[in-house]
PDB file of N, CA and C in Angstrom:
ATOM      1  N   UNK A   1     -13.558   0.250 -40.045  1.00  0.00           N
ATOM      2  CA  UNK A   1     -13.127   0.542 -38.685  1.00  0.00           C
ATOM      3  C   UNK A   1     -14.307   0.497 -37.722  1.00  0.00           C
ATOM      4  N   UNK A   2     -15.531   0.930 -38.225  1.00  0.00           N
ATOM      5  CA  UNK A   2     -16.580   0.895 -37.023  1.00  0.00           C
ATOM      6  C   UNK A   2     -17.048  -0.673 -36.985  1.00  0.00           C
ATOM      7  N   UNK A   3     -17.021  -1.253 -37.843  1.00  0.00           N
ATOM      8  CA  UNK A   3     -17.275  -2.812 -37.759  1.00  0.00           C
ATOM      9  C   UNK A   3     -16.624  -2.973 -36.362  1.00  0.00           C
ATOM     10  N   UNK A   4     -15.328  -2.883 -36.503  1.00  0.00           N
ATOM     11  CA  UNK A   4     -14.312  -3.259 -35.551  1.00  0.00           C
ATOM     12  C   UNK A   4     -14.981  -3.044 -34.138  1.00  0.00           C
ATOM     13  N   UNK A   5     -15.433  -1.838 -34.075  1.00  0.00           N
ATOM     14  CA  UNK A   5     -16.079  -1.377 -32.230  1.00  0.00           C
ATOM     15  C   UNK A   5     -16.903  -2.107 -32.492  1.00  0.00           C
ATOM     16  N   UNK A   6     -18.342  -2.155 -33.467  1.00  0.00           N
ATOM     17  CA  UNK A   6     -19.179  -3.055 -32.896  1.00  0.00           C
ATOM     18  C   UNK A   6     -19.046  -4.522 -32.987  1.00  0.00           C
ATOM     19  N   UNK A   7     -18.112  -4.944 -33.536  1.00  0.00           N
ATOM     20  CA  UNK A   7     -17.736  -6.401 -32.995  1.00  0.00           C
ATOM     21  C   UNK A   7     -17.566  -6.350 -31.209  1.00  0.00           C
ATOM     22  N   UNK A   8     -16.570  -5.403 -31.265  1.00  0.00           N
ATOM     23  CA  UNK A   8     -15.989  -5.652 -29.920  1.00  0.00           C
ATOM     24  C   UNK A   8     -17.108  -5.562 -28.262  1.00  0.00           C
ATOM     25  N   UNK A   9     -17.586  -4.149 -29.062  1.00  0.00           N
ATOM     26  CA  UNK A   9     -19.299  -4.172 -28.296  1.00  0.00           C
ATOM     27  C   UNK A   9     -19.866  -5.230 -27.516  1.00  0.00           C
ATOM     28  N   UNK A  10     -20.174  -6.195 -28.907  1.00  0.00           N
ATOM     29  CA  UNK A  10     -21.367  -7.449 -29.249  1.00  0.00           C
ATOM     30  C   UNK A  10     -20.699  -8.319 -28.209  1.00  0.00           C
ATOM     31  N   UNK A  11     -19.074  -8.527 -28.082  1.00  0.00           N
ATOM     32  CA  UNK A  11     -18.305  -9.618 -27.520  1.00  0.00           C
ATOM     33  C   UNK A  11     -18.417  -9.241 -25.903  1.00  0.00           C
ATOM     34  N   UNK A  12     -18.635  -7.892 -25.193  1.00  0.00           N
ATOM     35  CA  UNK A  12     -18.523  -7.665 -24.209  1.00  0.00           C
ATOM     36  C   UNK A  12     -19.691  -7.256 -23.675  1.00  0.00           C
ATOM     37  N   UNK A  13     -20.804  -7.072 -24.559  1.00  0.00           N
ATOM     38  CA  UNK A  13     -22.224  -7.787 -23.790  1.00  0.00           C
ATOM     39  C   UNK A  13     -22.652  -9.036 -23.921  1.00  0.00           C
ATOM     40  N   UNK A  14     -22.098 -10.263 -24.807  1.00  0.00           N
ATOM     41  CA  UNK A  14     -22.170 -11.546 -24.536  1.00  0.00           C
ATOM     42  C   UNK A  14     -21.238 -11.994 -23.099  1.00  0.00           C
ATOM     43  N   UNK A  15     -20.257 -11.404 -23.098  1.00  0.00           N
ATOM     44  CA  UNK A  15     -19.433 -11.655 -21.923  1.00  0.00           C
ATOM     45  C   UNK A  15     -20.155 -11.317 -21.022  1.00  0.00           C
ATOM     46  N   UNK A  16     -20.584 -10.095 -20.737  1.00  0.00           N
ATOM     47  CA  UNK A  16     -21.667  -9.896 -19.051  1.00  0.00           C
ATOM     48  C   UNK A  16     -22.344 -10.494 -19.027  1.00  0.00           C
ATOM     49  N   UNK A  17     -23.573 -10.867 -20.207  1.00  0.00           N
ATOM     50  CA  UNK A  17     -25.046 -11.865 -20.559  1.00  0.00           C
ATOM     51  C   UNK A  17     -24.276 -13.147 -19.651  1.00  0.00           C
ATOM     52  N   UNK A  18     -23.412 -13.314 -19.993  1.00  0.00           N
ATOM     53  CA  UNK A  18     -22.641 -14.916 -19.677  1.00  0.00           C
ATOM     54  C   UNK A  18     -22.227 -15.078 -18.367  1.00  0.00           C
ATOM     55  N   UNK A  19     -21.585 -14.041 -17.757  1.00  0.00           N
ATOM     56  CA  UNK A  19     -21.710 -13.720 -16.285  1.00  0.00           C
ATOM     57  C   UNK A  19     -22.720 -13.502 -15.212  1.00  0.00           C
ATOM     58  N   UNK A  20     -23.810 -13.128 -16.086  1.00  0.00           N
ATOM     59  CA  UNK A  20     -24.798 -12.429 -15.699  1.00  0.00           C
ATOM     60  C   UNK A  20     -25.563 -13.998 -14.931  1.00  0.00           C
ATOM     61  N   UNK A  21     -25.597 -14.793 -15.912  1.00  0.00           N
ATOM     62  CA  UNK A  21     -25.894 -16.146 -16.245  1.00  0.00           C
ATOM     63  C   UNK A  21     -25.773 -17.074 -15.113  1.00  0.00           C
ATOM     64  N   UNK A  22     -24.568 -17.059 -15.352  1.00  0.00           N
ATOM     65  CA  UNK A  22     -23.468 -18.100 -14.677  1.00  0.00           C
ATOM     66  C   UNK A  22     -23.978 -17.252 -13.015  1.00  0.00           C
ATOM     67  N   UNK A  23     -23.738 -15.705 -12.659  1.00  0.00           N
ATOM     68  CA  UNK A  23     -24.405 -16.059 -11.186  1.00  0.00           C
ATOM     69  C   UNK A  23     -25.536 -16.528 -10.923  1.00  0.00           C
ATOM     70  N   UNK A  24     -25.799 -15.847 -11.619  1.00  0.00           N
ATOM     71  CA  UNK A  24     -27.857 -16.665 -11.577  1.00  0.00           C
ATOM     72  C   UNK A  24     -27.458 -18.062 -10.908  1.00  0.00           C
ATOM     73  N   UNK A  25     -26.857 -19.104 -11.701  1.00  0.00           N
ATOM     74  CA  UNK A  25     -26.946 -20.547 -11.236  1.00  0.00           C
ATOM     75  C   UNK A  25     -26.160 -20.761 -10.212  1.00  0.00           C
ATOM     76  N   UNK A  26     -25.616 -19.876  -9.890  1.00  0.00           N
ATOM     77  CA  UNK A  26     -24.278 -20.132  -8.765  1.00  0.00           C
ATOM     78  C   UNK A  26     -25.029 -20.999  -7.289  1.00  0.00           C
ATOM     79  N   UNK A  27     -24.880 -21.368  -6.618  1.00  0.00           N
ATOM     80  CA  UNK A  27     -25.378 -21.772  -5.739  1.00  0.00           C
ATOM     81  C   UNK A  27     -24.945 -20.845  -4.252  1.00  0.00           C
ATOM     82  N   UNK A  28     -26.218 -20.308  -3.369  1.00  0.00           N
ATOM     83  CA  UNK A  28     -26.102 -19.135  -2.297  1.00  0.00           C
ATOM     84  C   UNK A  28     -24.391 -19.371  -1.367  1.00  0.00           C
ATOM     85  N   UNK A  29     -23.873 -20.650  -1.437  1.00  0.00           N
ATOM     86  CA  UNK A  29     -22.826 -20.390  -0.722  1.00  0.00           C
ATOM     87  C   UNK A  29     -21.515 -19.916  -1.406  1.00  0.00           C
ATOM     88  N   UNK A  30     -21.914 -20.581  -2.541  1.00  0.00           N
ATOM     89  CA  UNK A  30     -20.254 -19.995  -3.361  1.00  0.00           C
ATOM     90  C   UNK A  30     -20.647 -18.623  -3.582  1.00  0.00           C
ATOM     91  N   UNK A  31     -21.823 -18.128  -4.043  1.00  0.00           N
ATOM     92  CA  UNK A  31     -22.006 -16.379  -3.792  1.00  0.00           C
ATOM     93  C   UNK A  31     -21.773 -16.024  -2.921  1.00  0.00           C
ATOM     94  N   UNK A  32     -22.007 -16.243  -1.975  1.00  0.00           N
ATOM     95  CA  UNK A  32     -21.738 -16.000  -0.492  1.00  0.00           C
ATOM     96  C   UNK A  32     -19.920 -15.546   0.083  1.00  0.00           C
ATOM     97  N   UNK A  33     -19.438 -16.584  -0.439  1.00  0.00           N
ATOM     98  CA  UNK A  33     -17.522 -16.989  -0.580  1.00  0.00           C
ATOM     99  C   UNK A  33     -17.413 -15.950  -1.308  1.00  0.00           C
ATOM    100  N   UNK A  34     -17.525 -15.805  -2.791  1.00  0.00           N
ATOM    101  CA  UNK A  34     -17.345 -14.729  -3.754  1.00  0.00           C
ATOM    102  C   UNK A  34     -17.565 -13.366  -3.141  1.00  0.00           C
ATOM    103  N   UNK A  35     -18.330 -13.253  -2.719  1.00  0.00           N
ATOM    104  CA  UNK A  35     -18.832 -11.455  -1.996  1.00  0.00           C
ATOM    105  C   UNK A  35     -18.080 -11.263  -0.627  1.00  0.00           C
ATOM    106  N   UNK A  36     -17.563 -12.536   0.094  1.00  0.00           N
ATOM    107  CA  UNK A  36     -16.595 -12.521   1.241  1.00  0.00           C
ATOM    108  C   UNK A  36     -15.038 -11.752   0.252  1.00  0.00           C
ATOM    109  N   UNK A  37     -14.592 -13.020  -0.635  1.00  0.00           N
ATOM    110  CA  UNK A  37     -13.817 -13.086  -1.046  1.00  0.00           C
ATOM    111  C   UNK A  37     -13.440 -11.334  -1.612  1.00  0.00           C
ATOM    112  N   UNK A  38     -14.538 -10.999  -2.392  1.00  0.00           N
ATOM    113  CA  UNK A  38     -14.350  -9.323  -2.797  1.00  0.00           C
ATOM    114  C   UNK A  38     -14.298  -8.590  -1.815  1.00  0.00           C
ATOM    115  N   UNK A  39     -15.100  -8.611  -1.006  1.00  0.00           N
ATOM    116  CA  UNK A  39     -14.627  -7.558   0.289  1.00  0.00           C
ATOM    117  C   UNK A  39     -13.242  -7.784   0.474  1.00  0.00           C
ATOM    118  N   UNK A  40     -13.007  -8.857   1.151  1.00  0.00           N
ATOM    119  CA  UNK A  40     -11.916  -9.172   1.698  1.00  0.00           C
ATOM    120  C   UNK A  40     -10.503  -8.276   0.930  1.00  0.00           C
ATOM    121  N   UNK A  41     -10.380  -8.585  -0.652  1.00  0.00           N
ATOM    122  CA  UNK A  41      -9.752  -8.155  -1.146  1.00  0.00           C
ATOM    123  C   UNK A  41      -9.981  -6.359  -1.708  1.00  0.00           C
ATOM    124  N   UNK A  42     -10.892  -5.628  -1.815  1.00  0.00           N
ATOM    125  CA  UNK A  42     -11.601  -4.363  -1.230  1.00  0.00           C
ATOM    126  C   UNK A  42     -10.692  -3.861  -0.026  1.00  0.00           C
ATOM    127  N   UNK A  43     -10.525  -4.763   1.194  1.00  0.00           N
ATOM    128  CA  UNK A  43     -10.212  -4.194   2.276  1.00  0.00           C
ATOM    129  C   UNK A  43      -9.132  -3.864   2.171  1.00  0.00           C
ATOM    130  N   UNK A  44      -8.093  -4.709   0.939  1.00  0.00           N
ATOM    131  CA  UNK A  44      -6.938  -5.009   1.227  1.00  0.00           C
ATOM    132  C   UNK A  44      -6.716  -3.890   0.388  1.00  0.00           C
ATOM    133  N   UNK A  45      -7.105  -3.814  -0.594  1.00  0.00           N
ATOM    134  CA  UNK A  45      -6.655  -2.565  -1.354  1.00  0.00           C
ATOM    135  C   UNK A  45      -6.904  -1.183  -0.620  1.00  0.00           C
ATOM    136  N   UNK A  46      -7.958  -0.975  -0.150  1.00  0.00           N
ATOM    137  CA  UNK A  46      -8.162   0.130   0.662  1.00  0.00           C
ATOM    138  C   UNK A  46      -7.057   0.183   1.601  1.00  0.00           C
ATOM    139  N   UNK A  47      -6.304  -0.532   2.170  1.00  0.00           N
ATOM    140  CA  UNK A  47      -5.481  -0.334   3.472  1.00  0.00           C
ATOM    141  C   UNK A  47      -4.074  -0.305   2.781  1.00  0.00           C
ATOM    142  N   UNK A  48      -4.171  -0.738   1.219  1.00  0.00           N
ATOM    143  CA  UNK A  48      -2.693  -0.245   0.749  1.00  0.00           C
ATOM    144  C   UNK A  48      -2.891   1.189   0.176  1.00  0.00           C
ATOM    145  N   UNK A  49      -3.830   1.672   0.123  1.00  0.00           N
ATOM    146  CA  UNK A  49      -4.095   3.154  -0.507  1.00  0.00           C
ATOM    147  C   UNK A  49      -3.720   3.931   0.505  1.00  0.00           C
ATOM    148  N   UNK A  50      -4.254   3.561   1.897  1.00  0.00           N
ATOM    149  CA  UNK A  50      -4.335   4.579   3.077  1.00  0.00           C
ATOM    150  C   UNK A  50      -3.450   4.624   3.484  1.00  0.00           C
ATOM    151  N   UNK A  51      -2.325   3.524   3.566  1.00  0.00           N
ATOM    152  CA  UNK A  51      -0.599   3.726   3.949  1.00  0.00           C
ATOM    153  C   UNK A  51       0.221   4.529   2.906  1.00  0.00           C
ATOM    154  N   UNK A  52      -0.166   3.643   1.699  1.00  0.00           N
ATOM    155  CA  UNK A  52       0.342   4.788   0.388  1.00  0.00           C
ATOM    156  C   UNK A  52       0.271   6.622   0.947  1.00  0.00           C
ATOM    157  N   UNK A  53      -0.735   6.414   0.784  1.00  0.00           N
ATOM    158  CA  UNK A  53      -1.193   8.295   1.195  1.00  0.00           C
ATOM    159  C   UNK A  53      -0.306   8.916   2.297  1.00  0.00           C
ATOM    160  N   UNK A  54      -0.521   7.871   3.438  1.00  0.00           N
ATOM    161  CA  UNK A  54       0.210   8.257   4.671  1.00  0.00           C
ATOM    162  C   UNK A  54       1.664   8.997   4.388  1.00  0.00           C
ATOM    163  N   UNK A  55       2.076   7.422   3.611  1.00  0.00           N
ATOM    164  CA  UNK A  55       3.363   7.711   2.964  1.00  0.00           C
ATOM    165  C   UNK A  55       3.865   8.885   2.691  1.00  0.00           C
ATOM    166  N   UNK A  56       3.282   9.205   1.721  1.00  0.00           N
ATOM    167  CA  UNK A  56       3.318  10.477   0.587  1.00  0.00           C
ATOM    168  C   UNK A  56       2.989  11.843   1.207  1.00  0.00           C
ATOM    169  N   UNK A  57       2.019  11.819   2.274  1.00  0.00           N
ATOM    170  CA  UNK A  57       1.540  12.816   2.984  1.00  0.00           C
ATOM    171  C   UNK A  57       2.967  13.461   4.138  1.00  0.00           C
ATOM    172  N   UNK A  58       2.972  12.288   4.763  1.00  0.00           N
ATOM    173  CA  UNK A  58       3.540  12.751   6.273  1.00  0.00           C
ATOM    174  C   UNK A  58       5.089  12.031   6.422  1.00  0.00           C
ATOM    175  N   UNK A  59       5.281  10.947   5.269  1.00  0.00           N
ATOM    176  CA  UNK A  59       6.556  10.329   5.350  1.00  0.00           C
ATOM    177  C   UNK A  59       6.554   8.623   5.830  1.00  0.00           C
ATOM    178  N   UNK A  60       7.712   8.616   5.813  1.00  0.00           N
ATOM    179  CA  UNK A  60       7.981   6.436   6.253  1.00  0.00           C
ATOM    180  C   UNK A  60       7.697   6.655   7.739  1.00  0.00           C
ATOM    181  N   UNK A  61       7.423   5.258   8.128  1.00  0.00           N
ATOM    182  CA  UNK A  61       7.385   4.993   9.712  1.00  0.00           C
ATOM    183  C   UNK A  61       9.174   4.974  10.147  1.00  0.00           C
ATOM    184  N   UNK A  62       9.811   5.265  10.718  1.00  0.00           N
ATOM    185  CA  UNK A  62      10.891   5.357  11.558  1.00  0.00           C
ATOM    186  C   UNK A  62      11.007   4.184  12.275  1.00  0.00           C
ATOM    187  N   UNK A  63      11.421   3.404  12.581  1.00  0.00           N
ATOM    188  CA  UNK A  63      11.634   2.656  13.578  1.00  0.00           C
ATOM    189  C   UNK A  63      12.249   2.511  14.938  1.00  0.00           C
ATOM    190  N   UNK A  64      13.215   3.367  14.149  1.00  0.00           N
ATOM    191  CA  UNK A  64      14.130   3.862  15.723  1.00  0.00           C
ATOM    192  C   UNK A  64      13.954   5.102  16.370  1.00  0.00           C
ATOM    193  N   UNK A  65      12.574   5.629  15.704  1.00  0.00           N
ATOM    194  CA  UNK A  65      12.405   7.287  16.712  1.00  0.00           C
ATOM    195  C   UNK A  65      11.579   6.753  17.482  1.00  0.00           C
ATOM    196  N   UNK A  66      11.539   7.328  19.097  1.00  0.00           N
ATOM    197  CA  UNK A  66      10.610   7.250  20.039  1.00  0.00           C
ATOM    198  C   UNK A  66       9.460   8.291  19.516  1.00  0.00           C
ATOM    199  N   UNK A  67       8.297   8.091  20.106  1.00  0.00           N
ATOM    200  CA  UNK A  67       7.545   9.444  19.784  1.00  0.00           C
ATOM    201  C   UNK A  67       7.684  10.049  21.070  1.00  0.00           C
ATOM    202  N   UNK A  68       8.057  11.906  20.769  1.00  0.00           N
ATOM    203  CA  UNK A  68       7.858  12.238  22.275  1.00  0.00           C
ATOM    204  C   UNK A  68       6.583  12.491  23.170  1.00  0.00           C
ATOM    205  N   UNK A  69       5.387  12.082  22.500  1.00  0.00           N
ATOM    206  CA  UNK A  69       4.293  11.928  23.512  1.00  0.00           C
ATOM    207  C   UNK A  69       4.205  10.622  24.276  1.00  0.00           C
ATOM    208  N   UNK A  70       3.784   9.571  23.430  1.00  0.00           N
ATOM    209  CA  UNK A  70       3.496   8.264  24.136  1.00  0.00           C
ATOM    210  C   UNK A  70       4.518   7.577  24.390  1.00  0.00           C
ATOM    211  N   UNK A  71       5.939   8.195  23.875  1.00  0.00           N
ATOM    212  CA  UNK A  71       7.245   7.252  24.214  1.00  0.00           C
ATOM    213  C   UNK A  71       7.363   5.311  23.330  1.00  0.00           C
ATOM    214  N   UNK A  72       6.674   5.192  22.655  1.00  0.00           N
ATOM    215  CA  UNK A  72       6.417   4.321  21.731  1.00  0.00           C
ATOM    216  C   UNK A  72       6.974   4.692  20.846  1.00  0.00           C
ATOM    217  N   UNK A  73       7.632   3.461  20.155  1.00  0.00           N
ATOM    218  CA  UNK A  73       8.905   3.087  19.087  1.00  0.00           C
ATOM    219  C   UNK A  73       8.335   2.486  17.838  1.00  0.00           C
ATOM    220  N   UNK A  74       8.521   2.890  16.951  1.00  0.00           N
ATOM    221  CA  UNK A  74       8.059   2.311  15.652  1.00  0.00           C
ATOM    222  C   UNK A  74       6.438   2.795  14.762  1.00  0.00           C
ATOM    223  N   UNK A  75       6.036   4.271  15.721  1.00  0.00           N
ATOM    224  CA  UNK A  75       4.803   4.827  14.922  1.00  0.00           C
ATOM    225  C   UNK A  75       4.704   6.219  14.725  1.00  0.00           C
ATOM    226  N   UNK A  76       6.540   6.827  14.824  1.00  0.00           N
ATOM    227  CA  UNK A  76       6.540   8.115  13.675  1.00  0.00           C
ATOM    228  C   UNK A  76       6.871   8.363  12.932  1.00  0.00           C
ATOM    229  N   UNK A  77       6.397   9.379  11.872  1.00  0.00           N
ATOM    230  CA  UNK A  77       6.444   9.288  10.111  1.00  0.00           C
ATOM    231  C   UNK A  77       7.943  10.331  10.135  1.00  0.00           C
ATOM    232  N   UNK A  78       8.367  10.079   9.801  1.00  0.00           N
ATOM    233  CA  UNK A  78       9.734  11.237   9.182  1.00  0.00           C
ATOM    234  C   UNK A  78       9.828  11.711   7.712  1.00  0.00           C
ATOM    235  N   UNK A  79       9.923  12.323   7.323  1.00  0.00           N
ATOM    236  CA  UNK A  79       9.979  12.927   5.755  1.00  0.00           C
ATOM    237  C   UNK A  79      11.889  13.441   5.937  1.00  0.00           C
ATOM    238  N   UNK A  80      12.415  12.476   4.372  1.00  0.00           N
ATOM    239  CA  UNK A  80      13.846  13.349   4.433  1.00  0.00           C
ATOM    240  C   UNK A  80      13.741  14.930   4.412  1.00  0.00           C
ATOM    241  N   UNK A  81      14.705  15.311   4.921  1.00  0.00           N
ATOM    242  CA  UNK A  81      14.942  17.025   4.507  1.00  0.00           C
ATOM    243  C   UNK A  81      15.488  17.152   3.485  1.00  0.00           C
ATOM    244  N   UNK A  82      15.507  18.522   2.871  1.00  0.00           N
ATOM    245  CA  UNK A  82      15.345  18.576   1.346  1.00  0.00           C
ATOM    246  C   UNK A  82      16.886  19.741   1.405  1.00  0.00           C
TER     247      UNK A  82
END
């Protein structure tokens, strides 16, 4: 059985070594794209977490409630009643 982990070990520091590698040779613009590309998708996850939360916190957006401060349609949270 411990064979087994350190096989698996050996296979997933050849895998980083190999990554590790492969950026090394990358050329500055496709790194460049790649580190756009991760943010980009970073952002996206972050902004589905922060609605998630919203969600869960304070309730769905409403569409058809006015708010009674700014009188604007479509940006208050409602929670069903229980």
């Amino acid at each position: 059985m411990e064979w087994v982990i350190l096989i698996a070990m050996g296979i997933i520091i050849i895998i980083l070594i190999c990554d590790s590698v492969r950026e090394k040779k990358m050329p500055p613009e496709e790194k460049e794209r790649r580190l756009n590309e991760e943010q980009r998708c970073r952002a996206v996850e972050n902004q589905r977490n922060k609605e998630f939360n919203q969600t869960a916190q304070n309730g769905a957006i409403n569409a058809a409630m006015i708010c009674p401060h700014c009188q604007t349609k479509g940006v208050v949270r409602t929670k069903p009643v229980k």
